[in-house]
C-alpha atoms as a PDB file:
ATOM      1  CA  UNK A   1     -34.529-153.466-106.807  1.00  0.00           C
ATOM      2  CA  UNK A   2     -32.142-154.178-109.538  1.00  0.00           C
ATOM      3  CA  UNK A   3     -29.536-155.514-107.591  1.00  0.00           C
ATOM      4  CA  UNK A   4     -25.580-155.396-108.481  1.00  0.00           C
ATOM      5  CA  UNK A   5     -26.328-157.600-111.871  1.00  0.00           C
ATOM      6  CA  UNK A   6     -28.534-155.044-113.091  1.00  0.00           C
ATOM      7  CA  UNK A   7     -26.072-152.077-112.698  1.00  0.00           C
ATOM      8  CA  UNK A   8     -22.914-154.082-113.924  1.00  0.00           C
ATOM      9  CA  UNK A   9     -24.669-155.583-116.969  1.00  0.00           C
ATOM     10  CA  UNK A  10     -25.409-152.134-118.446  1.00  0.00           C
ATOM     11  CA  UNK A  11     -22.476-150.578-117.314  1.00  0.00           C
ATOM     12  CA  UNK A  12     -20.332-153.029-119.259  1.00  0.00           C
ATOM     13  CA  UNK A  13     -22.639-152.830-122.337  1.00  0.00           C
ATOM     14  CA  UNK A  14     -22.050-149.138-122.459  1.00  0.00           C
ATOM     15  CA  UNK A  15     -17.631-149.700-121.559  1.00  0.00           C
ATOM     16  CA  UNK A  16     -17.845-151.782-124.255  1.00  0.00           C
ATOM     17  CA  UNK A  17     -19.415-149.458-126.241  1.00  0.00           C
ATOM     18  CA  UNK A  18     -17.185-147.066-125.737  1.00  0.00           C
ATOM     19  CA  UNK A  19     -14.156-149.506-126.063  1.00  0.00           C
ATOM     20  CA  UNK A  20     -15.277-150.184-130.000  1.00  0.00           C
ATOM     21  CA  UNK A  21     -15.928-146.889-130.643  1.00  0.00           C
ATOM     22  CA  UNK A  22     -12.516-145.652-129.498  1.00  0.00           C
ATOM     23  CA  UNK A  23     -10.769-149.025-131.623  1.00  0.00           C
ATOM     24  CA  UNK A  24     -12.951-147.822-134.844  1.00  0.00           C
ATOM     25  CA  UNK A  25     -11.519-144.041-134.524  1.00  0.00           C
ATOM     26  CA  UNK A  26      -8.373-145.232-134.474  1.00  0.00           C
ATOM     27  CA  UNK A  27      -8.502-147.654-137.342  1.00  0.00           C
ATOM     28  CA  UNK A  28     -10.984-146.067-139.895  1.00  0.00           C
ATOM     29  CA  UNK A  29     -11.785-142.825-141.875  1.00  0.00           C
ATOM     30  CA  UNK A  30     -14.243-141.455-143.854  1.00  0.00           C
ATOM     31  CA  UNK A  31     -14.640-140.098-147.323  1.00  0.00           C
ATOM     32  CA  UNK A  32     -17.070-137.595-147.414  1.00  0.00           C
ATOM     33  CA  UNK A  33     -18.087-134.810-150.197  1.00  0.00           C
ATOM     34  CA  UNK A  34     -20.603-133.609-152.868  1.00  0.00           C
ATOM     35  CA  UNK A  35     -22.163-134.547-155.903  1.00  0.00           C
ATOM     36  CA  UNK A  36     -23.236-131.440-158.230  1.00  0.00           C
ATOM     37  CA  UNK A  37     -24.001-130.781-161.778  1.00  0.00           C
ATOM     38  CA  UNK A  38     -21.788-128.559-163.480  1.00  0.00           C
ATOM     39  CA  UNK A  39     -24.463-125.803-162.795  1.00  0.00           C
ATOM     40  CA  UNK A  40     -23.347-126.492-159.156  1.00  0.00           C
ATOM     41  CA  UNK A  41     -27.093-127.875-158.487  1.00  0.00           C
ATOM     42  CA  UNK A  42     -26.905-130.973-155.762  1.00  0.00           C
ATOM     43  CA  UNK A  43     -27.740-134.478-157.214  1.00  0.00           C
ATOM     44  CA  UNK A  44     -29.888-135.872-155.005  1.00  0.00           C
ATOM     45  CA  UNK A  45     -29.919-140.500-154.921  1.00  0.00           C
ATOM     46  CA  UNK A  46     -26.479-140.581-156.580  1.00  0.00           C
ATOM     47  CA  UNK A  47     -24.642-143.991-155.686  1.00  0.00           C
ATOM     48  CA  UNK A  48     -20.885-143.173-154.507  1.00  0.00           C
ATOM     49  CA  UNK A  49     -19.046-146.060-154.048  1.00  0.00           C
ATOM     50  CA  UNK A  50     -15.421-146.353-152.353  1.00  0.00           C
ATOM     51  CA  UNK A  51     -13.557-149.341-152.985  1.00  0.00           C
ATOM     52  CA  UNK A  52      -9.966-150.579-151.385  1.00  0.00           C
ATOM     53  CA  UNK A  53      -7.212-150.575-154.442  1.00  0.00           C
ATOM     54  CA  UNK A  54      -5.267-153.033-152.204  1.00  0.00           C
ATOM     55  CA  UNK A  55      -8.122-155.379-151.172  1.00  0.00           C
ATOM     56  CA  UNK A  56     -11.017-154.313-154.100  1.00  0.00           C
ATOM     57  CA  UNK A  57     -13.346-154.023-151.148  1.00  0.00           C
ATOM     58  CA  UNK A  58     -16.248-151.850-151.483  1.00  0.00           C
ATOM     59  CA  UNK A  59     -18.623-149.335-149.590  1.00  0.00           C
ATOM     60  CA  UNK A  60     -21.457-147.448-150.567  1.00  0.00           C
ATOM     61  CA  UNK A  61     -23.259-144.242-150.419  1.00  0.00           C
ATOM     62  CA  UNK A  62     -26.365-142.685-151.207  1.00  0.00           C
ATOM     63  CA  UNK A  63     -26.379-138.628-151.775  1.00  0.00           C
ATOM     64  CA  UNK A  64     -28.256-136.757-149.803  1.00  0.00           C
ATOM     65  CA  UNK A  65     -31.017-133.686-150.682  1.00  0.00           C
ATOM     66  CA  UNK A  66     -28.109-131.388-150.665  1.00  0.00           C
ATOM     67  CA  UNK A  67     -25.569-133.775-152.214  1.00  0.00           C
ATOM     68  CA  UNK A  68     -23.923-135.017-149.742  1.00  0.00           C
ATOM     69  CA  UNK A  69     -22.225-137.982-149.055  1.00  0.00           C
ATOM     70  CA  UNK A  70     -20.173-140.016-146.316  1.00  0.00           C
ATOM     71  CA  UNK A  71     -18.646-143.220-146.517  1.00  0.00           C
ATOM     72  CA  UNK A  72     -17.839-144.108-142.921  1.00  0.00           C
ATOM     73  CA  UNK A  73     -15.511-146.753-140.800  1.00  0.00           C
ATOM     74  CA  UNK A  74     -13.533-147.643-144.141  1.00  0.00           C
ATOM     75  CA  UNK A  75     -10.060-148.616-143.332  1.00  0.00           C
ATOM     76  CA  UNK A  76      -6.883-146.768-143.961  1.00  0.00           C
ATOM     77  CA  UNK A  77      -5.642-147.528-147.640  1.00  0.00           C
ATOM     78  CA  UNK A  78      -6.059-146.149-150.923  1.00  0.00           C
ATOM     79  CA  UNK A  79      -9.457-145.857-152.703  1.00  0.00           C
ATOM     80  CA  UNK A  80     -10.994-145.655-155.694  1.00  0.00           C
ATOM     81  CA  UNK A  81     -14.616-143.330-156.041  1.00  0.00           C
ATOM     82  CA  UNK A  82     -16.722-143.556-158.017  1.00  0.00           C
ATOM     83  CA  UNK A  83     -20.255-141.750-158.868  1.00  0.00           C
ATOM     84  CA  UNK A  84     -23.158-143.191-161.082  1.00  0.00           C
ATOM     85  CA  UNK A  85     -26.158-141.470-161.325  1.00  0.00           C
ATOM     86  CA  UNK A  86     -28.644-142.232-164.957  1.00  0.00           C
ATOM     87  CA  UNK A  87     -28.187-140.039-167.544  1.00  0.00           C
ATOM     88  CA  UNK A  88     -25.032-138.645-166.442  1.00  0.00           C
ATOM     89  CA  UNK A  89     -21.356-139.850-167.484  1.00  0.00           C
ATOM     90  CA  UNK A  90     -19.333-141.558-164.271  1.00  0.00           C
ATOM     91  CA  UNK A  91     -17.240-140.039-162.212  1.00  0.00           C
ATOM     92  CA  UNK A  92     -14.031-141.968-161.095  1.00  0.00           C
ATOM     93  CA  UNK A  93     -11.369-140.215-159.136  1.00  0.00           C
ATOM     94  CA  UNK A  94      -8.153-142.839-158.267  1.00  0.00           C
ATOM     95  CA  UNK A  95      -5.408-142.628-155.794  1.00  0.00           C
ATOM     96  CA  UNK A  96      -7.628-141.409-152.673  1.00  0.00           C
ATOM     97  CA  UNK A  97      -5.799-141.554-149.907  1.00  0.00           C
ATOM     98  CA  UNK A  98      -7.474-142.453-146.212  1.00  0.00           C
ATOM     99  CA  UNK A  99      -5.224-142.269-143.268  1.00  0.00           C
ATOM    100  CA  UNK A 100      -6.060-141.977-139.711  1.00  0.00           C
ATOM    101  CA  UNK A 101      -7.612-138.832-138.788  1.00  0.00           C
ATOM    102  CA  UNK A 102      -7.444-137.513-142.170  1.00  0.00           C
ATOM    103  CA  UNK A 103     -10.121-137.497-144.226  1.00  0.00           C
ATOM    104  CA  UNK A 104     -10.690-137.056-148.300  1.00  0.00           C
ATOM    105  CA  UNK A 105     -13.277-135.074-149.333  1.00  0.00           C
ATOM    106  CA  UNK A 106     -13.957-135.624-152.951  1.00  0.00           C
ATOM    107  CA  UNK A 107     -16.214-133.759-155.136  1.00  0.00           C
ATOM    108  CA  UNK A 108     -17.985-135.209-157.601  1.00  0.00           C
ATOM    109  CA  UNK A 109     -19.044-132.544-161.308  1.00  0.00           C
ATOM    110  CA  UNK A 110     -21.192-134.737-163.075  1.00  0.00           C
ATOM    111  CA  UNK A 111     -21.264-133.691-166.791  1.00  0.00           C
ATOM    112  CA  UNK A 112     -24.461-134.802-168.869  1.00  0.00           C
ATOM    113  CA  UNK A 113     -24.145-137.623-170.853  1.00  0.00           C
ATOM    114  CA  UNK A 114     -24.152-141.735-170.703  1.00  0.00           C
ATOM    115  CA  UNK A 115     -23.533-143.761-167.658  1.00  0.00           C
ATOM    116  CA  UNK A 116     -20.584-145.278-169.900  1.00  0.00           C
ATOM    117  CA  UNK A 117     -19.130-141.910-170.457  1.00  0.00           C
ATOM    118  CA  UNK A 118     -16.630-141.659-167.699  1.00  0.00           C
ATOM    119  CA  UNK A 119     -14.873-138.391-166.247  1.00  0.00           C
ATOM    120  CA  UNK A 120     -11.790-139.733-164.670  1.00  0.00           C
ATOM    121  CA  UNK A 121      -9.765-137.816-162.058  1.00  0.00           C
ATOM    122  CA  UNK A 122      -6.486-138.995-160.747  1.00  0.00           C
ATOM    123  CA  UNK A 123      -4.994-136.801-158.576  1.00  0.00           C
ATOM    124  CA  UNK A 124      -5.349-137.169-154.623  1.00  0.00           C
ATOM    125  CA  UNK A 125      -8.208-135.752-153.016  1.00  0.00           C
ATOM    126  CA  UNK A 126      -8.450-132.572-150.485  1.00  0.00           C
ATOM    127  CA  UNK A 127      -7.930-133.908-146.968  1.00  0.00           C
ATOM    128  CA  UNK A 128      -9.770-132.736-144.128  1.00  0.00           C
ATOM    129  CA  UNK A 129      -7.983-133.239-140.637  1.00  0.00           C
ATOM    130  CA  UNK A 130     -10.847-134.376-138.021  1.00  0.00           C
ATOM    131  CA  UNK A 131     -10.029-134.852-134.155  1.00  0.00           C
ATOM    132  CA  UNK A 132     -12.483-136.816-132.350  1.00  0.00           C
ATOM    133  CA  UNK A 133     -13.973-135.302-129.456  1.00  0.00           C
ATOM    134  CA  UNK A 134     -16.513-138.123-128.229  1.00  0.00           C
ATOM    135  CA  UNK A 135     -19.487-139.918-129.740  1.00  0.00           C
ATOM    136  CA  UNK A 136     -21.108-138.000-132.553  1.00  0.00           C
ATOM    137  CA  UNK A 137     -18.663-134.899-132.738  1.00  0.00           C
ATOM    138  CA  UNK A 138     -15.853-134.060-135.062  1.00  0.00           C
ATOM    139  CA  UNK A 139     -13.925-130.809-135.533  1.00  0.00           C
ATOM    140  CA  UNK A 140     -12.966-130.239-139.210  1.00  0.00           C
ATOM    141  CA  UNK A 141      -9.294-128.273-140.116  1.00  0.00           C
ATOM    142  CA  UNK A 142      -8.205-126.654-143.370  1.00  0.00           C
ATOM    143  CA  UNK A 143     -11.000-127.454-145.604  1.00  0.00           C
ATOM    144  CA  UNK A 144      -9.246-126.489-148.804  1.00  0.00           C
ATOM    145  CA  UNK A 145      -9.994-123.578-150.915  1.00  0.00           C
ATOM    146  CA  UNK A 146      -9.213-124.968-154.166  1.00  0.00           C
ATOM    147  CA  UNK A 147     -12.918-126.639-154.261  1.00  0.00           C
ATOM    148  CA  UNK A 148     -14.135-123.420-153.391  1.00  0.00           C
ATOM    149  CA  UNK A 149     -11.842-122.313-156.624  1.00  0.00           C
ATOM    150  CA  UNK A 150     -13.106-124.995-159.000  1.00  0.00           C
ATOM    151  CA  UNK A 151     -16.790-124.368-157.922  1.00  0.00           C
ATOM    152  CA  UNK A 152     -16.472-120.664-158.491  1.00  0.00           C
ATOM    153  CA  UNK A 153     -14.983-120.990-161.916  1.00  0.00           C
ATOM    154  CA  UNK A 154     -17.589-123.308-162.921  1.00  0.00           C
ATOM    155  CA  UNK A 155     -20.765-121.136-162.148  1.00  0.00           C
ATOM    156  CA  UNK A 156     -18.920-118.376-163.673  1.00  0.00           C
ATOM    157  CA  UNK A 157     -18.371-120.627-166.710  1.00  0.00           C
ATOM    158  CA  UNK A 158     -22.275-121.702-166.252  1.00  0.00           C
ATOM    159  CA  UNK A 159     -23.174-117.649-165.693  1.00  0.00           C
ATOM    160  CA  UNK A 160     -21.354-117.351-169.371  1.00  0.00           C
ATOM    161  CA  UNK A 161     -23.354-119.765-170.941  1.00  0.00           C
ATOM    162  CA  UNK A 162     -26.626-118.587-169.711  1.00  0.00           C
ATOM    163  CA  UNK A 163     -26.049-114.825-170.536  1.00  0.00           C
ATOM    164  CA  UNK A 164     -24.560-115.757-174.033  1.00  0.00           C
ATOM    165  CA  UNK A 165     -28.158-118.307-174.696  1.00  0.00           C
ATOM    166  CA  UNK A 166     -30.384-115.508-173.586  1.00  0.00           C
ATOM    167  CA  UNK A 167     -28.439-112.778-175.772  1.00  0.00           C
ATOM    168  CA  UNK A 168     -28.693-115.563-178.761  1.00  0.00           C
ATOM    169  CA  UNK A 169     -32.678-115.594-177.509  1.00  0.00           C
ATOM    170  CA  UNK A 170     -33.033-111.792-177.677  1.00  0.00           C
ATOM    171  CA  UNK A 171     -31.275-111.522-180.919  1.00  0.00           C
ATOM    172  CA  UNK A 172     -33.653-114.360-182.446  1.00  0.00           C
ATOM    173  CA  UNK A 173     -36.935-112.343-181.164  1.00  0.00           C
ATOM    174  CA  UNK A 174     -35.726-109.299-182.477  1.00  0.00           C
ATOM    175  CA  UNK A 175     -35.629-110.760-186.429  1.00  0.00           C
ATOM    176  CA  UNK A 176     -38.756-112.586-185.848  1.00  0.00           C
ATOM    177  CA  UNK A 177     -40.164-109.179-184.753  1.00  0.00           C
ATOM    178  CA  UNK A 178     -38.481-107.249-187.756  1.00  0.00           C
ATOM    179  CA  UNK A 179     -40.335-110.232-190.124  1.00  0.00           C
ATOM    180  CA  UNK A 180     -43.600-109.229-188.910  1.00  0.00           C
ATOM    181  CA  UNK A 181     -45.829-106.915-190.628  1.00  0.00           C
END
């Protein structure tokens, strides 16, 4: 019914396909992460935006509801990330380093404050070691604890703050209470 063109036509769509899929793997990365308040909440509609220190070329990202991000297919180089969101201070972290296969994550703790505030990190980022294993499926190796560090400190720091406003609360309601007759 279809006859030998309609077989071969799709078949070489799909090889080709395949064949650009294969090149992209092998020429691209992705920098991928979180954006959180420094009460570890997820900011959800934050822009991230990679850009090429060699070439000043830029990507973009939107977070996600969990705060999230990827910036895929950028090419191997060194980047530059940064995070706006209103009524936060921007985040820049420099000297992110994309190579094949190895992948920067880089979280993003926005602190309250003015989008012309800037927090600015410069050391590398974590890398994350991916091996492709066919369309739509990566493997991720040695995720880094020291996120897992920095996030833990700062909800302790957070859990601090809390328990030393509500102690400052209690203490207040107690001499209001001692006032009244």
């Amino acid at each position: 019914m279809w006859g030998k063109s309609g077989v071969l036509l799709p078949a070489c769509l799909i090889a080709s396909f395949c064949a650009s899929l294969a090149l992209a793997q092998s020429t691209t990365g992705t920098i991928a992460g979180n954006v959180t308040d420094v009460s570890g909440s997820p900011i959800v509609d934050a822009r991230v935006i990679a850009t090429n220190v060699e070439t000043n070329v830029s990507r973009s990202a939107v977070t996600k509801p969990d705060g999230s991000y990827s910036v895929l297919f950028l090419p191997v180089g060194t980047y530059r990330v940064e995070v706006n969101v209103p009524g936060f201070k921007k985040f820049e972290q420099t000297g992110v380093v994309l190579e094949v296969n190895r992948n920067p994550k880089v979280d993003a703790v926005l602190q309250v404050g003015a989008v012309t505030e800037t927090v600015e990190v410069t050391a590398d980022a974590a890398m994350v070691e991916s091996g492709f294993h066919g369309p739509g499926h990566r493997q991720l190796r040695g995720a880094p604890a020291a996120n897992r560090y920095q996030r833990l400190t700062q909800r302790q720091r957070r859990l601090g703050e809390l328990q030393s406003r509500r102690r400052n609360q209690l203490q207040r309601s107690a001499q209001h209470r001692q006032l009244d007759p």
